[in-house]
C-alpha atoms as a PDB file:
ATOM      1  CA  UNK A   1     -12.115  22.686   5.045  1.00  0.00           C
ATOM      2  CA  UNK A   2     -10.293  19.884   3.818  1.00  0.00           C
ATOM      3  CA  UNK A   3      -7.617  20.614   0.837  1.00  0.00           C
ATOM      4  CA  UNK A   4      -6.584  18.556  -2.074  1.00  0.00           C
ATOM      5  CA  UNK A   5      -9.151  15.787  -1.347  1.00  0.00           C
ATOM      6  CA  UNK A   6      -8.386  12.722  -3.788  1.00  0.00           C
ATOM      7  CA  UNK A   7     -10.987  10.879  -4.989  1.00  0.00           C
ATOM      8  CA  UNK A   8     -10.128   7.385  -6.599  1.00  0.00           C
ATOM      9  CA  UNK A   9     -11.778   3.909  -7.176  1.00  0.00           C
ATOM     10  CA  UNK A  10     -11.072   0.692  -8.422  1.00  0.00           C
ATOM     11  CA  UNK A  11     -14.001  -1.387 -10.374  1.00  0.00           C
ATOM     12  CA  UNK A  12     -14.820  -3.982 -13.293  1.00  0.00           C
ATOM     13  CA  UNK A  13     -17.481  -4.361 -15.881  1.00  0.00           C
ATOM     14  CA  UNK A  14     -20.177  -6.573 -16.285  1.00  0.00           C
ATOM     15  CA  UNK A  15     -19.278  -9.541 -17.991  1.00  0.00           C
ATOM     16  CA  UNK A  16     -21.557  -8.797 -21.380  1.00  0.00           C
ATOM     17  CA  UNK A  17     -20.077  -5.244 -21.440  1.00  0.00           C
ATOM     18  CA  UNK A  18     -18.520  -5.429 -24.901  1.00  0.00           C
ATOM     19  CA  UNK A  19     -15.027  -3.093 -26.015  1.00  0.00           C
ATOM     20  CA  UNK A  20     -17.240  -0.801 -27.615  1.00  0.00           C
ATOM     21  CA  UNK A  21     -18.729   0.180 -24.725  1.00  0.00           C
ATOM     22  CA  UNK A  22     -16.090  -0.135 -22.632  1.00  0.00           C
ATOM     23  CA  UNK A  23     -13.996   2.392 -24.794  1.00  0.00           C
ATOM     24  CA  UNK A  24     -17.670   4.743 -24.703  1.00  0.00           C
ATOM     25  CA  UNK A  25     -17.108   4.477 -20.816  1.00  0.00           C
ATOM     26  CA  UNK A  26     -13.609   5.247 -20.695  1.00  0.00           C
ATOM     27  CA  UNK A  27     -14.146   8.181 -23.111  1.00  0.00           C
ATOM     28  CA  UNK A  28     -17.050   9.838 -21.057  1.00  0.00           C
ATOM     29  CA  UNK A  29     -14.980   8.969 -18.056  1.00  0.00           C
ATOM     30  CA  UNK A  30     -12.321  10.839 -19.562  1.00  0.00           C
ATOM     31  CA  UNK A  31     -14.611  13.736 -20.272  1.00  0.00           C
ATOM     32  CA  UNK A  32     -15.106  14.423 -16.530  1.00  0.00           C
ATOM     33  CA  UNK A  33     -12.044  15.935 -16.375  1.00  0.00           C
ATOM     34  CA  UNK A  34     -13.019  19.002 -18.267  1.00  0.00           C
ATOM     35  CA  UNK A  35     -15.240  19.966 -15.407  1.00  0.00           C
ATOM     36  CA  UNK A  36     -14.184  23.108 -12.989  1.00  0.00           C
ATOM     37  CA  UNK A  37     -12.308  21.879 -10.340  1.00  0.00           C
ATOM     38  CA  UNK A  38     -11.389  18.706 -11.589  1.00  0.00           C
ATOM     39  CA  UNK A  39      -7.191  18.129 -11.104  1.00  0.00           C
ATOM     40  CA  UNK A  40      -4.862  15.268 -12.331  1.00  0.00           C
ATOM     41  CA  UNK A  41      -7.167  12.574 -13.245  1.00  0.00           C
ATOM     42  CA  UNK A  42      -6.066   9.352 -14.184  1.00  0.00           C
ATOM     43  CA  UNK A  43      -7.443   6.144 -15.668  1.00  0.00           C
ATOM     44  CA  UNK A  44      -5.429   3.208 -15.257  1.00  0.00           C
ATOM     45  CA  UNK A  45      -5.666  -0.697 -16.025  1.00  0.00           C
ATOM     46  CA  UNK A  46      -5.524  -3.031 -12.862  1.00  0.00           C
ATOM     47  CA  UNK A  47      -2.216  -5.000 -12.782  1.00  0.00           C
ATOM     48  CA  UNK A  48      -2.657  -7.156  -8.968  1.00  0.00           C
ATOM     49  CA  UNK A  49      -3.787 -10.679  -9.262  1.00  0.00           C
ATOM     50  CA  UNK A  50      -4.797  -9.656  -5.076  1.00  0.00           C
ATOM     51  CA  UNK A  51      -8.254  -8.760  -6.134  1.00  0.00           C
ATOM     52  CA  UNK A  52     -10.513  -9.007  -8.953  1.00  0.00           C
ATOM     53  CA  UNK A  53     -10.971  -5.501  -9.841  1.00  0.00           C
ATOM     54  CA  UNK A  54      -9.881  -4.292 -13.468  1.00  0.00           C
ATOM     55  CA  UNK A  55      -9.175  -0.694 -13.677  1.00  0.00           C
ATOM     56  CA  UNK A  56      -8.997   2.482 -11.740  1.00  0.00           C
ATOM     57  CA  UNK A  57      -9.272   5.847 -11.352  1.00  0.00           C
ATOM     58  CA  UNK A  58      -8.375   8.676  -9.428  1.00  0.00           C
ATOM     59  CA  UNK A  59      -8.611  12.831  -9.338  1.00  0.00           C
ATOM     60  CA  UNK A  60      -7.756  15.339  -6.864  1.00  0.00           C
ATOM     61  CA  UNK A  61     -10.271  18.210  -5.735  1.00  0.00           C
ATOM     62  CA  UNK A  62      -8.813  21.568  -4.277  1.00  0.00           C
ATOM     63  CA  UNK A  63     -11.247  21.334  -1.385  1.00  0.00           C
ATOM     64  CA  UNK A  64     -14.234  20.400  -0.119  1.00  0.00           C
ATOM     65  CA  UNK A  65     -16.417  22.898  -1.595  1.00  0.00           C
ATOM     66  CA  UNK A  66     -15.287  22.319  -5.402  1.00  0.00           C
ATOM     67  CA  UNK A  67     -15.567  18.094  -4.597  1.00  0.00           C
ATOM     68  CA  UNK A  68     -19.204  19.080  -3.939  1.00  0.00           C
ATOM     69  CA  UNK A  69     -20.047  21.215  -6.790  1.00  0.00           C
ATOM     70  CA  UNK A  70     -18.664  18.474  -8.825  1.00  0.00           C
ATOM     71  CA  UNK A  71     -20.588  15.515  -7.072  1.00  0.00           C
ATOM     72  CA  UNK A  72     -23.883  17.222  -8.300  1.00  0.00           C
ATOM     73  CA  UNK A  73     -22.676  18.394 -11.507  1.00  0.00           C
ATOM     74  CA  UNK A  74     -25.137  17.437 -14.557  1.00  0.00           C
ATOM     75  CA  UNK A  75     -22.519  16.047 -16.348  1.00  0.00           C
ATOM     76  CA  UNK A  76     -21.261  13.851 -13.620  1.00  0.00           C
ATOM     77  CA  UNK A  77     -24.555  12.572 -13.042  1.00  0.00           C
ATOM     78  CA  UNK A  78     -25.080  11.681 -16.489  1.00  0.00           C
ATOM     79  CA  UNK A  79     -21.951   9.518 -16.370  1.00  0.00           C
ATOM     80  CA  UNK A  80     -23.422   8.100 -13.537  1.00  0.00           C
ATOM     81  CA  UNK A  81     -26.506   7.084 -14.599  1.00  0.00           C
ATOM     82  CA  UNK A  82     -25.594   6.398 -18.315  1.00  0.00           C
ATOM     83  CA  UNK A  83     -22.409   4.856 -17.779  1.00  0.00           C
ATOM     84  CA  UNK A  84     -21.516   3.671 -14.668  1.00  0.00           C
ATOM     85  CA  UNK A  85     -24.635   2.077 -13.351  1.00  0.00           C
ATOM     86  CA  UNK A  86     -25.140   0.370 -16.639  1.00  0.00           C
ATOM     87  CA  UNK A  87     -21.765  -0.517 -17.106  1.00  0.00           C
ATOM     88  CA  UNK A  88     -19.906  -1.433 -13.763  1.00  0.00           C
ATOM     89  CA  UNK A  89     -20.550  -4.553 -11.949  1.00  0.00           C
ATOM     90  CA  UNK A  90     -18.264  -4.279  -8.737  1.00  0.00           C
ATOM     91  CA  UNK A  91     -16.187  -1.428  -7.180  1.00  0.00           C
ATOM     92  CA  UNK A  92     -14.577   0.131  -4.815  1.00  0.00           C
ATOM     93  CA  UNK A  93     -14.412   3.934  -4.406  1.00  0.00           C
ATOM     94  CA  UNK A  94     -12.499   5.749  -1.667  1.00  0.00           C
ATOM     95  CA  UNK A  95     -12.008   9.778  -0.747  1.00  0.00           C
ATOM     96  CA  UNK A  96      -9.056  10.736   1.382  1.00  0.00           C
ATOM     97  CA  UNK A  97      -6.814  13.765   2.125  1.00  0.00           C
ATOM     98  CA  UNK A  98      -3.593  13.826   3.006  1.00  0.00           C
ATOM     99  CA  UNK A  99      -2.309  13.462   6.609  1.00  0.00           C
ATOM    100  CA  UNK A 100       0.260  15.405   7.977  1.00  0.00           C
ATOM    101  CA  UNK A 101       2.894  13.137   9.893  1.00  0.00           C
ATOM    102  CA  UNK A 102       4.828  14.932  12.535  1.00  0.00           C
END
C-alpha cells in the first residue's frame, strides 16, 4: 500500500470561460477539500513562461485506499462533470509517492 500519495495537475481554461466561472471553478475546486481523506490541498496560479498551462493544483492522500474512495466520491464526480469537463481545455495531471533515496 502506497502512503501519502500526492495527487497534483497543472491545466488552463477554455478561452470563452469567463471570471465568473472561473471563480465558480475555483470555489467548487476548493470544496473538494472538505472530503474524508483529503490533506493539504493547494490551488495555485502558473508563473513559467516554459509551458502554457495556467494554474495548478495539488493534494496529498494517506494511502491508496482513501485516494480511491475519493476518486469515486459523488462530489468529486460532480466537479468533474460540472466543472472540469466544461471548463478545462488542456491539462496535465500526475500521481506520485515519495521515493526513498538510500
Amino acid at each position: 500500500m502506497n502512503i501519502n500519495i500526492r495527487h497534483a495537475g497543472i491545466f488552463k481554461f477554455k478561452t470563452n470561460v469567463t471570471d465568473q466561472e472561473k471563480q465558480a471553478f475555483f470555489t467548487a475546486l476548493k470544496n473538494l477539500e472538505q472530503l474524508e481523506g483529503v490533506q493539504k490541498m493547494e490551488i495555485s496560479k502558473q508563473i513559467s513562461t516554459k509551458n502554457a498551462f495556467e494554474y495548478g493544483f495539488s493534494m496529498e492522500f494517506a494511502n491508496d485506499d482513501v485516494y480511491e474512495a475519493y476518486n469515486i466520491h459523488p462530489q468529486h464526480d460532480a466537479f468533474v462533470k460540472n466543472y472540469w469537463l466544461k471548463y478545462v481545455e488542456d491539462f496535465m495531471e500526475i500521481d506520485t509517492v515519495q521515493m526513498n533515496i538510500l
